[in-house]
N, C-alpha and C. Protein backbone atom coordinates (compact mmCIF):
# COMPACT_ATOMS: atom_id res chain seq x y z
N UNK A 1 -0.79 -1.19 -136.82
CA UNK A 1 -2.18 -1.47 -137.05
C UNK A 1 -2.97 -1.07 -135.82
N UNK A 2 -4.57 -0.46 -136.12
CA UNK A 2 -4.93 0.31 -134.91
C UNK A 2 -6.20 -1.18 -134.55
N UNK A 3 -6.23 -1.32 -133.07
CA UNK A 3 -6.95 -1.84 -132.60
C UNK A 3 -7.93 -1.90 -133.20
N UNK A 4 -8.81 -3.43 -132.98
CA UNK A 4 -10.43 -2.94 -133.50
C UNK A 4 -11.61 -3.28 -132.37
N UNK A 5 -12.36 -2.57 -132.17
CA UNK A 5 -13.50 -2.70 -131.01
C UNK A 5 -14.90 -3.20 -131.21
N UNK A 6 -14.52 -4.37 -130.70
CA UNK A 6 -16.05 -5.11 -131.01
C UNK A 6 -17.32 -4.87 -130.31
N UNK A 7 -18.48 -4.41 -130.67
CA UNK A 7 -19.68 -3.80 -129.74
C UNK A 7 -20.90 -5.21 -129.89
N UNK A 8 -20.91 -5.98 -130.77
CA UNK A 8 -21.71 -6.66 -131.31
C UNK A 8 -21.83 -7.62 -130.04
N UNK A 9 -20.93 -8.26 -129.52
CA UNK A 9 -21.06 -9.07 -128.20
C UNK A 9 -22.05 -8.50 -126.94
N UNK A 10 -21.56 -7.27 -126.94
CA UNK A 10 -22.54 -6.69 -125.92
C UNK A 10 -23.97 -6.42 -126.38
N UNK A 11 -23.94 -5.53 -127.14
CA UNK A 11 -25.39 -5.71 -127.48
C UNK A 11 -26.55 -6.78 -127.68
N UNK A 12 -25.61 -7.87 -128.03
CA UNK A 12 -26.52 -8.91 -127.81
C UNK A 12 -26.69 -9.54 -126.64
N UNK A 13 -26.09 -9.39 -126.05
CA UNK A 13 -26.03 -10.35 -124.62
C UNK A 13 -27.09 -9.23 -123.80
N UNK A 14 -27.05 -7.51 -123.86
CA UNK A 14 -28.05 -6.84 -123.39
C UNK A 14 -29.41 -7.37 -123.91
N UNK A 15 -29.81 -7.66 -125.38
CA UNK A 15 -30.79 -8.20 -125.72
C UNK A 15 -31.19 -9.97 -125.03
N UNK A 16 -30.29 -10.58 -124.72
CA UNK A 16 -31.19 -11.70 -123.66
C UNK A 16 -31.44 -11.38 -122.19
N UNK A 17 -30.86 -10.38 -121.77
CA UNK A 17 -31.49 -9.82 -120.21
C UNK A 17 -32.75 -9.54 -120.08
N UNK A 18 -32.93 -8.70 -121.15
CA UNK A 18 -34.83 -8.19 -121.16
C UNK A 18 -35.96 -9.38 -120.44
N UNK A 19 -36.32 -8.55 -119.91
CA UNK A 19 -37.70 -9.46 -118.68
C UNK A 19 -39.04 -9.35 -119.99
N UNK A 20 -39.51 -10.34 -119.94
CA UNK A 20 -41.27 -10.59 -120.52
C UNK A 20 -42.08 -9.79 -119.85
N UNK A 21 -43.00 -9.03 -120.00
CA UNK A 21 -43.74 -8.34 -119.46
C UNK A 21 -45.26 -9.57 -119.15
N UNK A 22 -46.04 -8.91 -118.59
CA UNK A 22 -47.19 -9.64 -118.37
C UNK A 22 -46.95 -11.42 -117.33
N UNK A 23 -46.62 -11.56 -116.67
CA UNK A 23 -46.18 -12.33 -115.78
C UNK A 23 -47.21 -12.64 -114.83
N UNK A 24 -46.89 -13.50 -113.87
CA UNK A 24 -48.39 -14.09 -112.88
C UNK A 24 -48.58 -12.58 -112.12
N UNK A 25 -46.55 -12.21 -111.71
CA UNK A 25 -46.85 -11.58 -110.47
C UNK A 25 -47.26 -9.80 -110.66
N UNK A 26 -47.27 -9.22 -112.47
CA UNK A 26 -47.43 -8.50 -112.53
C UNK A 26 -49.47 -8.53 -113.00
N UNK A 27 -49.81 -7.60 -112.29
CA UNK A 27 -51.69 -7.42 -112.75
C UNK A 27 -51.72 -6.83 -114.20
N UNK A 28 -52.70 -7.01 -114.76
CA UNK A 28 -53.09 -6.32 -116.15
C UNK A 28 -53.83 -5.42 -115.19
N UNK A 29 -53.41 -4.08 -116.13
CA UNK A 29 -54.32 -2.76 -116.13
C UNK A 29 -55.60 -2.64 -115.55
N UNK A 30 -56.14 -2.51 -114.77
CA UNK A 30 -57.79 -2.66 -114.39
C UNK A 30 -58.66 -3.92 -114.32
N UNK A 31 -57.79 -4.81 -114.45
CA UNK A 31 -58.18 -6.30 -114.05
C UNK A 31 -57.62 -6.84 -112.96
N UNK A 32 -58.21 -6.68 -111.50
CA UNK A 32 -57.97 -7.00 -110.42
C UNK A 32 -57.72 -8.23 -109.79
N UNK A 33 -56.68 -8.72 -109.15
CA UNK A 33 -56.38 -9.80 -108.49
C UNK A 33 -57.29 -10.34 -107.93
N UNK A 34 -57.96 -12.13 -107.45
CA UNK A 34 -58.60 -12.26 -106.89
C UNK A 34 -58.26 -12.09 -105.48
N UNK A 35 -58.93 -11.50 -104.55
CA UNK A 35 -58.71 -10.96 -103.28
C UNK A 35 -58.34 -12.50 -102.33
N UNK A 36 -57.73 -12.13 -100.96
CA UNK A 36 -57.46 -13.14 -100.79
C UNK A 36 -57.61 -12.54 -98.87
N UNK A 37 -58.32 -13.41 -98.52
CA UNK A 37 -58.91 -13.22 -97.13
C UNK A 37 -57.26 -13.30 -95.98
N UNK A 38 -57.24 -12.45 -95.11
CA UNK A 38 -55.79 -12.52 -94.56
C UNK A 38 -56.08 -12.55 -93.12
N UNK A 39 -57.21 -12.23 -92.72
CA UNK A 39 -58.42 -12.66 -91.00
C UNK A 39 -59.73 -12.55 -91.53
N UNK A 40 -60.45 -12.81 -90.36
CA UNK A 40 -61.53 -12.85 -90.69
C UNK A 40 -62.50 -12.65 -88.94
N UNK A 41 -63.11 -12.26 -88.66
CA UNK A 41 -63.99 -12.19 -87.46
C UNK A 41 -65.10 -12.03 -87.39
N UNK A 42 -66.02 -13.42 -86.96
CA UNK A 42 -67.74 -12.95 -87.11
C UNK A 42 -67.60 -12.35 -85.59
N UNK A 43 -67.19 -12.85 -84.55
CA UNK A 43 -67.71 -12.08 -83.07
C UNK A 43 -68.81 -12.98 -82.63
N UNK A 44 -68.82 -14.24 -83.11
CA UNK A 44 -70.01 -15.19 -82.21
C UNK A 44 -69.56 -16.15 -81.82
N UNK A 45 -67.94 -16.33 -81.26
CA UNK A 45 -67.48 -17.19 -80.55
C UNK A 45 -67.61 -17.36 -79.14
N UNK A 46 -68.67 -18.13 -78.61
CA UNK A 46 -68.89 -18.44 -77.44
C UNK A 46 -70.07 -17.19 -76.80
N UNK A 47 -71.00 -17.16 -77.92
CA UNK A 47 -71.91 -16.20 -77.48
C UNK A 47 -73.09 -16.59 -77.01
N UNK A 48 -73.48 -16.12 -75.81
CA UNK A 48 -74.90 -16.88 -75.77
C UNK A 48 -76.18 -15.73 -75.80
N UNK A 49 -76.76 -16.17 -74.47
CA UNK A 49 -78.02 -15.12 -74.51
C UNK A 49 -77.76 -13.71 -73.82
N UNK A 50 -76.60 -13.76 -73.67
CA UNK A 50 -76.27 -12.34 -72.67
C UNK A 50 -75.32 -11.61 -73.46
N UNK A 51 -75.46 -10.11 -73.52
CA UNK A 51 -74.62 -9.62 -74.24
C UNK A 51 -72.85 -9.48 -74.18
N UNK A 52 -72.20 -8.79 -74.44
CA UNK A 52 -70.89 -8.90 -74.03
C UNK A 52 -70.09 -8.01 -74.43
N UNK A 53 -69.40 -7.23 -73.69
CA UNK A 53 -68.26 -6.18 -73.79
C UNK A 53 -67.09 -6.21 -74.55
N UNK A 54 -66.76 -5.33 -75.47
CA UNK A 54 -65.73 -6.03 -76.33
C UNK A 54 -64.70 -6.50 -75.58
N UNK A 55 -63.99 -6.11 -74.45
CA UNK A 55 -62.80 -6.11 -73.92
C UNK A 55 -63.01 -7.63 -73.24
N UNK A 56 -64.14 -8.61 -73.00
CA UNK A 56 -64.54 -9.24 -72.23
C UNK A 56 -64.45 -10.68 -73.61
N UNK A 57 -64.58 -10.17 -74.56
CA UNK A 57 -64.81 -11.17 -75.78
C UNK A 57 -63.61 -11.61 -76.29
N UNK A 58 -63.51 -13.13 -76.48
CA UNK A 58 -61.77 -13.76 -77.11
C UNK A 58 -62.89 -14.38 -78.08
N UNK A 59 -61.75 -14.19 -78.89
CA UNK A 59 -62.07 -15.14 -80.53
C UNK A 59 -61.44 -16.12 -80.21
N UNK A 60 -62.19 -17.33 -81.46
CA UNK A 60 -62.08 -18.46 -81.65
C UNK A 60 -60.32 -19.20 -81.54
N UNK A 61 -59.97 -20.30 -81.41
CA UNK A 61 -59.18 -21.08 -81.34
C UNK A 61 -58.78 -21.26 -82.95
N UNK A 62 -57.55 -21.14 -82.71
CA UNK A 62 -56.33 -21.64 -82.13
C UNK A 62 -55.80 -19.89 -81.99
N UNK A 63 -56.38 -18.81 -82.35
CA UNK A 63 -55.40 -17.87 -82.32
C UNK A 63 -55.99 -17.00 -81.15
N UNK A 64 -57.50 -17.23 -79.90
CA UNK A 64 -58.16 -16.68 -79.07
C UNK A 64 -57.51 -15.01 -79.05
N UNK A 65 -58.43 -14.73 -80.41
CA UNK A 65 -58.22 -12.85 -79.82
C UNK A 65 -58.37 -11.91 -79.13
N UNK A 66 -58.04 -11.23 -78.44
CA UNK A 66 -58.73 -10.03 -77.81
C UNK A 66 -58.81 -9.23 -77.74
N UNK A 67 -59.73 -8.26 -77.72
CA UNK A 67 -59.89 -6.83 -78.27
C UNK A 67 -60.15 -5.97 -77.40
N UNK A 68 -59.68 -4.69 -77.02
CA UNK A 68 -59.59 -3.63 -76.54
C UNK A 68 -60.65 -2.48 -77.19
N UNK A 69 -60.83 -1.28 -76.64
CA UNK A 69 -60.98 0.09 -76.74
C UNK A 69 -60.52 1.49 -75.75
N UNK A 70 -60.60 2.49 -76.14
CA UNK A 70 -60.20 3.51 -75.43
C UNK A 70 -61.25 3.38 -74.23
N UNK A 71 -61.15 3.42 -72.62
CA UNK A 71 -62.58 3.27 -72.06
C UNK A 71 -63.88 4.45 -72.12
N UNK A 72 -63.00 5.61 -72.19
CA UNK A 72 -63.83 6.37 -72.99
C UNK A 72 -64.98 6.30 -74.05
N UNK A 73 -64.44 5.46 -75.21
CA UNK A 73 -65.47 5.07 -76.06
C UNK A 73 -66.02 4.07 -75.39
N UNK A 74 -66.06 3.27 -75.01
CA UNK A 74 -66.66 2.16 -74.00
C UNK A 74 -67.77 2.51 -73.28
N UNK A 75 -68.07 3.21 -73.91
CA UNK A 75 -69.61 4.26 -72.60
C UNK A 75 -70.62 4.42 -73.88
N UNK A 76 -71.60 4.73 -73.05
CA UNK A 76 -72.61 5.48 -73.97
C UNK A 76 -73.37 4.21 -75.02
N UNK A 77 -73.72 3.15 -74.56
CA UNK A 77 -73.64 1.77 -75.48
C UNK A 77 -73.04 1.75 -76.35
N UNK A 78 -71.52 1.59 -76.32
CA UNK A 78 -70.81 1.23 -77.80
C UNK A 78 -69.99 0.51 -76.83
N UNK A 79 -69.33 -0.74 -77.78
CA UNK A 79 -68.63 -2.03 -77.62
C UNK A 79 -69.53 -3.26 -77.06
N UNK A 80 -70.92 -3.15 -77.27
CA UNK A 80 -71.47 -4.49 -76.99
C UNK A 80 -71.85 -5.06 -77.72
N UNK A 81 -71.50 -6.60 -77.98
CA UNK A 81 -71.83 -7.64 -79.09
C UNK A 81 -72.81 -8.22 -78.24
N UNK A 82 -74.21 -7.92 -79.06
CA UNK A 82 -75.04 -8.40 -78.45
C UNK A 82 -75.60 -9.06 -80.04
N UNK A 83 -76.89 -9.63 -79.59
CA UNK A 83 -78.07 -9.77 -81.16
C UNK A 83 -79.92 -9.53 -80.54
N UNK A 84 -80.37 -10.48 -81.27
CA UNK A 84 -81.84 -10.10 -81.11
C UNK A 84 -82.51 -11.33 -80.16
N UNK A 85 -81.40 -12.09 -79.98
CA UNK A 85 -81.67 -12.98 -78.51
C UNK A 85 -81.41 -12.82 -77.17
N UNK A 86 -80.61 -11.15 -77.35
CA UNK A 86 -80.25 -10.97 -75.54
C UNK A 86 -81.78 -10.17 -75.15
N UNK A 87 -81.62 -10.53 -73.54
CA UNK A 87 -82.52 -9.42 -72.72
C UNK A 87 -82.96 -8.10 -73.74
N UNK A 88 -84.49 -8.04 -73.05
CA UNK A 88 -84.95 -6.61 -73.34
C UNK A 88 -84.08 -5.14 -72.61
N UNK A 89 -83.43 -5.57 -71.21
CA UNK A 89 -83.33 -4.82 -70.86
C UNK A 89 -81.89 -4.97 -70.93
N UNK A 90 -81.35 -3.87 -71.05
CA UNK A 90 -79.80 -3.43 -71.04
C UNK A 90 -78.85 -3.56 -69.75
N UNK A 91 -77.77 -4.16 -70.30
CA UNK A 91 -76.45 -4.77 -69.21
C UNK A 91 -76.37 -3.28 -68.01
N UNK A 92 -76.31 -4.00 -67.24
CA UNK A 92 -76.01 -3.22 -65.86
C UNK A 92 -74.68 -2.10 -67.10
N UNK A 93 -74.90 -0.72 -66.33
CA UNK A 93 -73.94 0.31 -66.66
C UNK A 93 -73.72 0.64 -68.06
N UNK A 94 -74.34 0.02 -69.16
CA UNK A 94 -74.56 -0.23 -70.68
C UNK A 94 -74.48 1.57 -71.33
N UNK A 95 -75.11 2.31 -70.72
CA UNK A 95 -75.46 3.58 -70.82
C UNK A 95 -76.74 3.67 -72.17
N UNK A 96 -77.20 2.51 -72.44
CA UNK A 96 -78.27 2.79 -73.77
C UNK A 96 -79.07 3.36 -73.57
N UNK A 97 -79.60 3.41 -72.65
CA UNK A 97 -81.36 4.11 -72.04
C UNK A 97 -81.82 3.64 -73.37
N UNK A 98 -82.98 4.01 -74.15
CA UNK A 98 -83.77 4.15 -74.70
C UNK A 98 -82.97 2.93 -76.49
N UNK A 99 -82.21 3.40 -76.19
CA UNK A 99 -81.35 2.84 -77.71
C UNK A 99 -81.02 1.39 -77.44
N UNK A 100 -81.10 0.22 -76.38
CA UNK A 100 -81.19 -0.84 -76.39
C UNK A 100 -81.68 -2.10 -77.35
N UNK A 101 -83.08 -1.43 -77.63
CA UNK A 101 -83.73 -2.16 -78.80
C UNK A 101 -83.25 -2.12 -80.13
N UNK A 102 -82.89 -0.96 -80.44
CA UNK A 102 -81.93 -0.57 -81.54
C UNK A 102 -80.75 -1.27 -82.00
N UNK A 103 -80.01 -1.44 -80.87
CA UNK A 103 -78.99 -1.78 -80.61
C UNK A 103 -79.08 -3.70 -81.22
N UNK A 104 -79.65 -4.17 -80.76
CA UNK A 104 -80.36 -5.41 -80.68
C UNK A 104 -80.80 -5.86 -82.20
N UNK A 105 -81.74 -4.89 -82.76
CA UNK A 105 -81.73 -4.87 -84.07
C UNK A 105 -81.21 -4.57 -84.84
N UNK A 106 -80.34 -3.40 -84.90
CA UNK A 106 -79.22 -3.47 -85.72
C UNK A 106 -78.27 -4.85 -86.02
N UNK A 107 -78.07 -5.47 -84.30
CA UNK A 107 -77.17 -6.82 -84.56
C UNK A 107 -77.75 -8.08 -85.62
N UNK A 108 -78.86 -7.97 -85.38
CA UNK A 108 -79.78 -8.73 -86.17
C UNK A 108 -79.96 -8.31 -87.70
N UNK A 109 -79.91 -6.90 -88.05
CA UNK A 109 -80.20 -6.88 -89.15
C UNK A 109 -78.64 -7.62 -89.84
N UNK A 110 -77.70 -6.78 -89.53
CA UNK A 110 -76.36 -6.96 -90.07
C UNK A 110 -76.05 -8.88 -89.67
């Protein structure tokens, strides 16, 4: 008598493996996750009436950040957190000439 080969076991047991589709961790099509904030930095920790150099500025507690640039870019007024309460006139070595006020209002607008 010739052997007989049963397939029916397997096939079914392949049929309870199958995963559910649509799950928390998978997104629907063009319906976007709600976003979820992972830092965050306003840059007005411990700011007063004087402006301030980025490299010179630590963020807030408990994680006090600090931030760098190339010193290169560091010229020419770029890297100062200032607003529309510092001095009219621009930080010693600032390089703004004329773009100070600008500078000032821009912080203010944003």
């Amino acid at each position: 008598m010739k052997p007989t080969v049963r397939l029916l076991p397997l096939v079914l047991a392949a049929a309870t493996l199958t995963v559910p589709l649509g799950g928390s961790a998978i997104a629907d099509p063009g319906v976007p996750k709600t976003p979820v904030a992972v830092f965050t930095e306003d840059f007005e920790n411990g700011m007063g009436t004087d402006p301030v150099l980025l490299p010179s500025y630590l963020g807030p507690p408990p994680v006090n950040e600090t931030y760098t640039a190339d010193p290169l870019w560091l010229t020419g007024c770029n890297g100062w957190l200032t607003s529309a309460q510092n001095p009219n006139t621009e930080p010693p070595g600032a390089g703004c000439g004329s773009f100070w006020g600008a500078a000032k209002q821009f912080a203010s607008d944003l």
